[in-house]
Protein backbone atom coordinates (compact mmCIF):
# COMPACT_ATOMS: atom_id res chain seq x y z
CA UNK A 1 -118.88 13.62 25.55
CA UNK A 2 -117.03 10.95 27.26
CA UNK A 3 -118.87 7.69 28.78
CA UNK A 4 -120.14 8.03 31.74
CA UNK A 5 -123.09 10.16 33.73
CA UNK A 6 -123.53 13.53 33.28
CA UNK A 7 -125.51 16.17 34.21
CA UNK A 8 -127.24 17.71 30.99
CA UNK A 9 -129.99 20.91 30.53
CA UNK A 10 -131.99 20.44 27.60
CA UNK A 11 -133.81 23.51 26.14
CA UNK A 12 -136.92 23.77 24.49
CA UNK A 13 -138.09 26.66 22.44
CA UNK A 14 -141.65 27.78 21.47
CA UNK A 15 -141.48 30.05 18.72
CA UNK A 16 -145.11 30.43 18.40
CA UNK A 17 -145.18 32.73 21.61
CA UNK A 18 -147.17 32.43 24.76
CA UNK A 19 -150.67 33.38 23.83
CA UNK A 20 -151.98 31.12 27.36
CA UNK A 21 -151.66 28.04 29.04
CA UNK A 22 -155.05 27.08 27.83
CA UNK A 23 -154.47 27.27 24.09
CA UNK A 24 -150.51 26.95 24.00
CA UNK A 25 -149.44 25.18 27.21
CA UNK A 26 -145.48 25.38 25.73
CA UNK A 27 -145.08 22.16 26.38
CA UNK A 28 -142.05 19.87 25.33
CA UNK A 29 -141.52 16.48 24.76
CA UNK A 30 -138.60 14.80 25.47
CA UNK A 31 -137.35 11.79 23.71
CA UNK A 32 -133.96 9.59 23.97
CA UNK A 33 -132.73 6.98 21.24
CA UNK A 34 -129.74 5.25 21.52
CA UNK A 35 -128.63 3.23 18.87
CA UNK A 36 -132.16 3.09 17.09
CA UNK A 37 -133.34 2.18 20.80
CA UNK A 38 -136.26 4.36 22.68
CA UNK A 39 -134.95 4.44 26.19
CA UNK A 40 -136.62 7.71 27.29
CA UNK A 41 -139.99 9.14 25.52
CA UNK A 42 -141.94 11.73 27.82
CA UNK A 43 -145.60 12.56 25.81
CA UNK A 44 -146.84 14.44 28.73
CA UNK A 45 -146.83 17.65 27.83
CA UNK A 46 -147.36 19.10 31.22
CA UNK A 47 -144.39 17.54 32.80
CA UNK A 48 -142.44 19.90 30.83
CA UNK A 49 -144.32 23.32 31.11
CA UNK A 50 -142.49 26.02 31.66
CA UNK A 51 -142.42 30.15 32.04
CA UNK A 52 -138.73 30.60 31.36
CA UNK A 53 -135.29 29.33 31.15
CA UNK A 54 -132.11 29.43 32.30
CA UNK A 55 -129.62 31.58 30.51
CA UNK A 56 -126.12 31.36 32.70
CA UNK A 57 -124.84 28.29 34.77
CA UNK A 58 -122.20 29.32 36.71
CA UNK A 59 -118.73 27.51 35.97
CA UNK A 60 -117.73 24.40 37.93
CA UNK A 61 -121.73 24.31 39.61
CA UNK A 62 -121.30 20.37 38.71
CA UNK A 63 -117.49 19.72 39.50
CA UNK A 64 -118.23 18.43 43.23
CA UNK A 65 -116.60 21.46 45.00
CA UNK A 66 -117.47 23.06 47.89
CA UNK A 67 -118.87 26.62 47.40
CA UNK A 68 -121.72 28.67 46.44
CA UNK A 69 -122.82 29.09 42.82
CA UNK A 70 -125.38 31.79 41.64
CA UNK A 71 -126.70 31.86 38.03
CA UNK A 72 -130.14 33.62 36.22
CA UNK A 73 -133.41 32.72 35.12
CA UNK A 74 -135.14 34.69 32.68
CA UNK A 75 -139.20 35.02 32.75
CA UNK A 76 -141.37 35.63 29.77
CA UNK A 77 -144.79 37.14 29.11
CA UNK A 78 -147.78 34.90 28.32
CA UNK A 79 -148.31 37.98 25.35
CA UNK A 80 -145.96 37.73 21.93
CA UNK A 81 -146.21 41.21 22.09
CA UNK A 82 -144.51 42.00 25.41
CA UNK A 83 -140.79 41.46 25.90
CA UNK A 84 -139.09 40.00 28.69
CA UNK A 85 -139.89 41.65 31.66
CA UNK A 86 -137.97 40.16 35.03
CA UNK A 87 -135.12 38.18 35.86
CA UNK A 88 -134.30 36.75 39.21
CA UNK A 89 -131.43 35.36 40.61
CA UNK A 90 -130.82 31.89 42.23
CA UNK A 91 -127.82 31.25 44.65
CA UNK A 92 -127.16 27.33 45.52
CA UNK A 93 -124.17 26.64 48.54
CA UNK A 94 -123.18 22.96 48.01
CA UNK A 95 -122.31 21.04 51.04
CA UNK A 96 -119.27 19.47 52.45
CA UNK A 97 -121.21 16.16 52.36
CA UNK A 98 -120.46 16.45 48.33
CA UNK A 99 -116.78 16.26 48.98
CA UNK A 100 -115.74 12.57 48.76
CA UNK A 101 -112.65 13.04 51.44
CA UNK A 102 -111.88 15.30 54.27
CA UNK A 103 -108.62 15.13 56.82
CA UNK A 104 -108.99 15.50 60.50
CA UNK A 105 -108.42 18.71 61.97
CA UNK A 106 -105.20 20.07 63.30
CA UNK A 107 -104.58 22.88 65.68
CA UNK A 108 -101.31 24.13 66.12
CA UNK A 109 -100.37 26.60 68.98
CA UNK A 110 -97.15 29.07 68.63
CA UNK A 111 -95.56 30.39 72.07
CA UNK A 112 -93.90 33.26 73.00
CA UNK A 113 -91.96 31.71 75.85
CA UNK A 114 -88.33 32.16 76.61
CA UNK A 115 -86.19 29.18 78.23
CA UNK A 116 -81.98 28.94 78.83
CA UNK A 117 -80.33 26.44 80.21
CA UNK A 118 -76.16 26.72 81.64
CA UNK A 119 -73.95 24.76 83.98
CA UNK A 120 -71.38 25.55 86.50
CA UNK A 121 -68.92 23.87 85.74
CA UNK A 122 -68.73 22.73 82.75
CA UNK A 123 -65.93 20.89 82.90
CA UNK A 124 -65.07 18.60 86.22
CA UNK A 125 -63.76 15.10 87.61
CA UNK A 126 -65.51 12.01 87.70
CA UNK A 127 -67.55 11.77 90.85
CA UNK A 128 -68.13 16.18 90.86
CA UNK A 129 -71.48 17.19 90.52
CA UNK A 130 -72.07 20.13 88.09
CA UNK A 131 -74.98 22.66 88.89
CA UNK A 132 -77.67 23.12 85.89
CA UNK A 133 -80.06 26.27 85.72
CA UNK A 134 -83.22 26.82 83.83
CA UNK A 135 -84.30 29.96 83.37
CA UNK A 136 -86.92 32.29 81.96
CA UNK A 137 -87.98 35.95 81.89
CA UNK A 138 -91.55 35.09 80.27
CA UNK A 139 -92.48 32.27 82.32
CA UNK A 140 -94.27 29.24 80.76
CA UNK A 141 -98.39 28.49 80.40
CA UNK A 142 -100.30 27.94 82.92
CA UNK A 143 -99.24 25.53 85.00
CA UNK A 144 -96.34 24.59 83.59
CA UNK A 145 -93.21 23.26 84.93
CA UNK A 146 -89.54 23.52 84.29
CA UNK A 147 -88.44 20.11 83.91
CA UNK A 148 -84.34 19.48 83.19
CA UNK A 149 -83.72 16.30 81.19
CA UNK A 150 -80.36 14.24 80.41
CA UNK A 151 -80.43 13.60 76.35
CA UNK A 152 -77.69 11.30 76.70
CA UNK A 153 -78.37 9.20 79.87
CA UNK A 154 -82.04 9.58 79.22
CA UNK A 155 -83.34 10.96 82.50
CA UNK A 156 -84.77 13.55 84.14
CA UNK A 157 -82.34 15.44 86.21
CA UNK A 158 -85.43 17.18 88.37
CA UNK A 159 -88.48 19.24 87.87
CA UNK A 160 -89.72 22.48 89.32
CA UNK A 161 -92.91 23.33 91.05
CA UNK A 162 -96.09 24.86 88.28
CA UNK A 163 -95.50 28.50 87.66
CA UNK A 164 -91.81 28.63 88.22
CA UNK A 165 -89.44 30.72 86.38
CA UNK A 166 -86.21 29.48 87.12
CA UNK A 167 -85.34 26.08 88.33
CA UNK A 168 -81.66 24.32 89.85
CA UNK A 169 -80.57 20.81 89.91
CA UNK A 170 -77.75 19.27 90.55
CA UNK A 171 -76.28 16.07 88.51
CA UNK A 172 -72.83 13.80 88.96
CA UNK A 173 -71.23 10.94 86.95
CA UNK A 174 -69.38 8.27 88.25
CA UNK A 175 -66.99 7.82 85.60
CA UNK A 176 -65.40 9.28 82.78
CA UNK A 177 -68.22 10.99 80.39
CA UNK A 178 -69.95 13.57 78.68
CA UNK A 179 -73.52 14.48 78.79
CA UNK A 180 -76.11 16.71 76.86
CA UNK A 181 -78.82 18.54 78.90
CA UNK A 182 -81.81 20.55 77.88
CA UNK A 183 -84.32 21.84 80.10
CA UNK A 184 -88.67 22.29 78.66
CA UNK A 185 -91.71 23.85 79.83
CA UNK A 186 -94.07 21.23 80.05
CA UNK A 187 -97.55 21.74 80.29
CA UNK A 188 -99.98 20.09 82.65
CA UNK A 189 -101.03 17.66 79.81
CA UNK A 190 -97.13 16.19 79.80
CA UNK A 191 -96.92 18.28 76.41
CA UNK A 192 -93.67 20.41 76.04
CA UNK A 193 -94.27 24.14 75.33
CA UNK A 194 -90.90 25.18 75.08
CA UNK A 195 -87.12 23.76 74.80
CA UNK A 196 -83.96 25.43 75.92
CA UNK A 197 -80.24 25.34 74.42
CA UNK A 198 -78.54 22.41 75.16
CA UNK A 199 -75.58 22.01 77.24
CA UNK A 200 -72.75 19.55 77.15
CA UNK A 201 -70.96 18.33 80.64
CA UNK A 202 -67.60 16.76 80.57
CA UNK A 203 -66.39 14.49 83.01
CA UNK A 204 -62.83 14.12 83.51
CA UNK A 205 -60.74 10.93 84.69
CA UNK A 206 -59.43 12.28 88.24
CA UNK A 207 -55.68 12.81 88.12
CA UNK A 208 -53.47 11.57 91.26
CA UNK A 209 -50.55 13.10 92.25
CA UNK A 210 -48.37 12.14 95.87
CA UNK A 211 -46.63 14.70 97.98
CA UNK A 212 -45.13 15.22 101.57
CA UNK A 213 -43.85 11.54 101.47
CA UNK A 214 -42.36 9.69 104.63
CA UNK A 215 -40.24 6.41 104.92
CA UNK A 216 -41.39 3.59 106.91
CA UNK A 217 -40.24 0.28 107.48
CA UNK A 218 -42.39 -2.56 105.72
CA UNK A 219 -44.92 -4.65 108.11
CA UNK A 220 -42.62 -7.47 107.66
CA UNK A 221 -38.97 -5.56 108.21
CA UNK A 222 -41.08 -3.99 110.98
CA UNK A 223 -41.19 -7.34 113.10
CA UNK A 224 -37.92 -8.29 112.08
CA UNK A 225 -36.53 -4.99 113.71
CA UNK A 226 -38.77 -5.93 116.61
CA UNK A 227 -37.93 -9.21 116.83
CA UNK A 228 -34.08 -8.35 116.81
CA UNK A 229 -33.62 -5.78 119.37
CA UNK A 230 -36.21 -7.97 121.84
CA UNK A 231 -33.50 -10.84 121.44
CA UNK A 232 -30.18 -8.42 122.15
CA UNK A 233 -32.38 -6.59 125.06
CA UNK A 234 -33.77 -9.23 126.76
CA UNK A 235 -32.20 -12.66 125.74
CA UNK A 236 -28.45 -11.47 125.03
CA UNK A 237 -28.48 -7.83 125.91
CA UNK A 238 -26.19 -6.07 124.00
CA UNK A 239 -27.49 -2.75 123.86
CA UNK A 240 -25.13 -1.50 120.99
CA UNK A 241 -26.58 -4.06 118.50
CA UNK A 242 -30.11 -2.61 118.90
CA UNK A 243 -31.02 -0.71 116.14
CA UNK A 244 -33.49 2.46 116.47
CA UNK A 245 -36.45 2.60 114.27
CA UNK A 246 -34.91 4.96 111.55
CA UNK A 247 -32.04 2.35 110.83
CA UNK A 248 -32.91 0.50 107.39
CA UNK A 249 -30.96 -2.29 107.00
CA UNK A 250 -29.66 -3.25 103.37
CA UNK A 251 -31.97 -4.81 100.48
CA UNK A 252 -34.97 -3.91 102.93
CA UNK A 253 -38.34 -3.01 101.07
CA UNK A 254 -39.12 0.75 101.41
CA UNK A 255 -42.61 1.95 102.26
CA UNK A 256 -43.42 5.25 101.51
CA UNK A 257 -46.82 7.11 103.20
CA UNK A 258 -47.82 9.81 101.00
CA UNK A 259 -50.08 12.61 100.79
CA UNK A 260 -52.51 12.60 98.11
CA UNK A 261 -54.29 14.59 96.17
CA UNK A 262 -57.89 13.53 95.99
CA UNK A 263 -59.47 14.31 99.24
CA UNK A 264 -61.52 11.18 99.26
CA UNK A 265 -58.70 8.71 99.37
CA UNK A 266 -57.20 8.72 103.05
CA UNK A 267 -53.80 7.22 102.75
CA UNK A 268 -51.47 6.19 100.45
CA UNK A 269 -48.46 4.02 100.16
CA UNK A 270 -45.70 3.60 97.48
CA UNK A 271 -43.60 0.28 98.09
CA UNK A 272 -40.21 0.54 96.59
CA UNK A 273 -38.30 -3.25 96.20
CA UNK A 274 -35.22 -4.28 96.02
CA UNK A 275 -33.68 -5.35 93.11
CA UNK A 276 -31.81 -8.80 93.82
């Protein structure tokens, strides 16, 4: 066999029967050489008596493994003249504590637990806020909570109260984007028991358009006309020369008050200049 220690059984056979312990204590003596060297030599007989032996060692009893290994033992008269009469069976369960290496324990939980997520609307202008909805015909754990979570911001958009089965929150960007949301159930230990679809918001540049427009002299024209018909009222009246607020007079700057069309800007001018 290869170097190293092993585990051997060495047999030892009486052929001269077993007539009694007294006259033939069947004893064996054991004795190890190696290379012309005595390194083992057991004279006492009685170290070695024995009634029986072992005829069956179960396969892999000395590999290490965890497991229980049964074999036989065979028992033999003290007469010659009687055969073998009993055998008995051992059982040995070796340990864990035999096992050189063993991984920590894992535990892993699968949930029946039904979460979707939508938005209204989907699609909007910067500054909108869309409406996002969690919900759930299961329900979560116990205790859990419907939290709804911006992937692409990286924040949470709200949570519900424990227990709840369906959960709103609003959310609005400022400026021109798109976002991912998901909503979980998350346990009371901060763990997340189930994820929802995701859903992708779109944020649209607001488009401005001008209607219902109305022509109005320029702050600066505007005193000029004042200025002009106070001189030919009062100084040198000559009511024909004074002009009425809806006379433009040539290469005058044109202000135009519009109407627009985002709600949350009030007023709106367009200047038109002349060309010189």
């Amino acid at each position: 066999m290869s170097s190293g220690e092993h585990q051997v059984v060495i047999e030892g056979l009486n052929d001269n029967g077993f007539s009694g312990s007294f006259f033939n204590p069947a004893g064996v003596n054991l004795q190890v050489v190696s290379n012309g060297v005595d390194v083992l030599d057991t004279s006492d007989a009685s170290q070695w008596m024995s009634t029986g032996y072992i005829s069956q060692l179960p396969s892999g009893w000395f590999s290490g493994e965890v497991g229980t290994w049964s074999w036989e033992q065979t028992l033999l008269q003290e007469s010659s003249a009687q055969p073998v009469y009993e055998q008995q069976t051992f059982t040995l369960t070796t340990p864990a504590a035999n096992v050189s290496a063993t991984s920590t324990p894992v535990s892993v939980t699968w949930y029946s637990y039904d979460l979707g997520l939508s938005a209204t609307p989907t699609t909007l202008r910067a500054g909108q806020a869309t409406t996002l909805t969690a919900t759930s015909t299961t329900g979560g754990g116990p205790g859990d909570v419907i939290e709804i979570y911006d992937e692409t911001t990286g924040k949470v958009v709200g949570t519900s109260t424990p227990n709840a089965s369906s959960y709103s929150a609003t959310w609005t960007e400022s400026a021109p984007t798109t976002d991912t949301f998901i909503a979980w159930f998350v346990n009371p230990s901060g763990g997340h028991d189930q994820a929802s679809n995701t859903v992708q918001v779109t944020w649209n540049q607001a488009k401005l358009t001008l209607s219902d427009a109305e022509v109005y002299h320029t702050p600066e024209w505007q005193q000029n006309l004042q200025n002009y018909n106070n001189y030919y009222t009062n100084v040198d009246p000559q009511p024909q020369l004074v002009r009425s607020e809806s006379d433009f007079w040539a290469g005058e700057d044109l202000l135009f008050k519009v109407k627009p069309s985002i709600t949350d800007i009030a007023q709106a001018y367009v200047y038109l200049r002349r060309l010189a």
